[in-house]
Protein backbone atom coordinates (compact mmCIF):
# COMPACT_ATOMS: atom_id res chain seq x y z
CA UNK A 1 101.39 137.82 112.24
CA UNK A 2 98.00 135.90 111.76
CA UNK A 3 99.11 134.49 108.98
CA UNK A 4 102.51 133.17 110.21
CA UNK A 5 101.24 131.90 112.95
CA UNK A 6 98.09 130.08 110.76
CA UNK A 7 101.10 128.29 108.98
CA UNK A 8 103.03 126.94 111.97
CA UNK A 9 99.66 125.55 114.10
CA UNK A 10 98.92 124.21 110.53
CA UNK A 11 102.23 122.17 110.41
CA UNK A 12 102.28 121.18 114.33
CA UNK A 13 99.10 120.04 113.35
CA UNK A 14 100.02 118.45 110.61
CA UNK A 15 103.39 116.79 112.43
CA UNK A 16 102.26 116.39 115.72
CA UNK A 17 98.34 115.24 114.43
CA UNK A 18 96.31 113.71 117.47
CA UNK A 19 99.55 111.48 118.81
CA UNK A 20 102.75 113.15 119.67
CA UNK A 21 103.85 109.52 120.60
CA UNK A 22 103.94 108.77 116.89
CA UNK A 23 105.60 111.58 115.84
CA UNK A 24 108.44 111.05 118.32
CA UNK A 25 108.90 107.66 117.70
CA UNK A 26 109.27 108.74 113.83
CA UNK A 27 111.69 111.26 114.50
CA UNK A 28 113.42 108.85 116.82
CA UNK A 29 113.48 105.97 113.92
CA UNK A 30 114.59 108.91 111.08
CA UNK A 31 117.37 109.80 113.44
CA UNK A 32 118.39 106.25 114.13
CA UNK A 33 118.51 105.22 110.37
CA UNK A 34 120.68 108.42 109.33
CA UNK A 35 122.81 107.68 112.10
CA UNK A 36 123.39 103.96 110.49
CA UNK A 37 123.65 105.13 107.27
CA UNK A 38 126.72 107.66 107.79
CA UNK A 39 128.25 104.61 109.87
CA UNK A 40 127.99 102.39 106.91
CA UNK A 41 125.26 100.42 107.86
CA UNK A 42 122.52 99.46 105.16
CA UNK A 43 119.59 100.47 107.25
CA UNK A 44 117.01 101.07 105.17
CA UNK A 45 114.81 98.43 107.08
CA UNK A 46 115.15 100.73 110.13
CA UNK A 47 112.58 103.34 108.93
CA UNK A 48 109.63 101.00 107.72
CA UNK A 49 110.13 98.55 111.09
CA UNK A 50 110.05 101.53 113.26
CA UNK A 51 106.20 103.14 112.00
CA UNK A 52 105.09 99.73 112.03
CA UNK A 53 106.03 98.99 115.72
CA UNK A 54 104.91 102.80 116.05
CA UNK A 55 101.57 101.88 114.77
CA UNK A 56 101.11 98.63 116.63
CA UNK A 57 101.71 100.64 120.07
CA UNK A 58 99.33 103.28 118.95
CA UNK A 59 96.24 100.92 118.15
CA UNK A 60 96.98 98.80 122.00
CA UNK A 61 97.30 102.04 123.29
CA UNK A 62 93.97 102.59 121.80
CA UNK A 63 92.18 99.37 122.49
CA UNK A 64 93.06 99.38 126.04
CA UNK A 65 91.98 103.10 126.41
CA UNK A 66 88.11 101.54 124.41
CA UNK A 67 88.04 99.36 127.35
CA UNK A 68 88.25 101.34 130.26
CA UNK A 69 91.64 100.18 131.22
């Protein structure tokens, strides 16, 4: 059971990393552009876009948090 439970804190870790923001907002954008794609919708743009703005919130979230906001 040490083992098995090793793995899956590995793997949260791994997923979830310092930011669980991040990680939703990846499964959010994943979900949005397979959603798109079995409409019909070329939507490969989706997925890039999103971890970008996902990225951009992260580091103001950061800067803001370095100066005691």
């Amino acid at each position: 059971m040490t083992r098995l439970r090793a793995f899956a804190l590995f793997w949260y870790d791994f997923v979830i990393g310092d930011d669980w923001r991040i990680a939703a907002w990846v499964v959010g954008c994943l979900g949005a552009t397979a959603g798109l794609e079995a409409a019909g919708v070329n939507a490969w743009w989706l997925l890039p876009a999103g971890v970008a703005a996902a990225l951009a919130h992260s580091l103001r979230r950061a800067v803001r948090a370095a100066r005691g906001r």
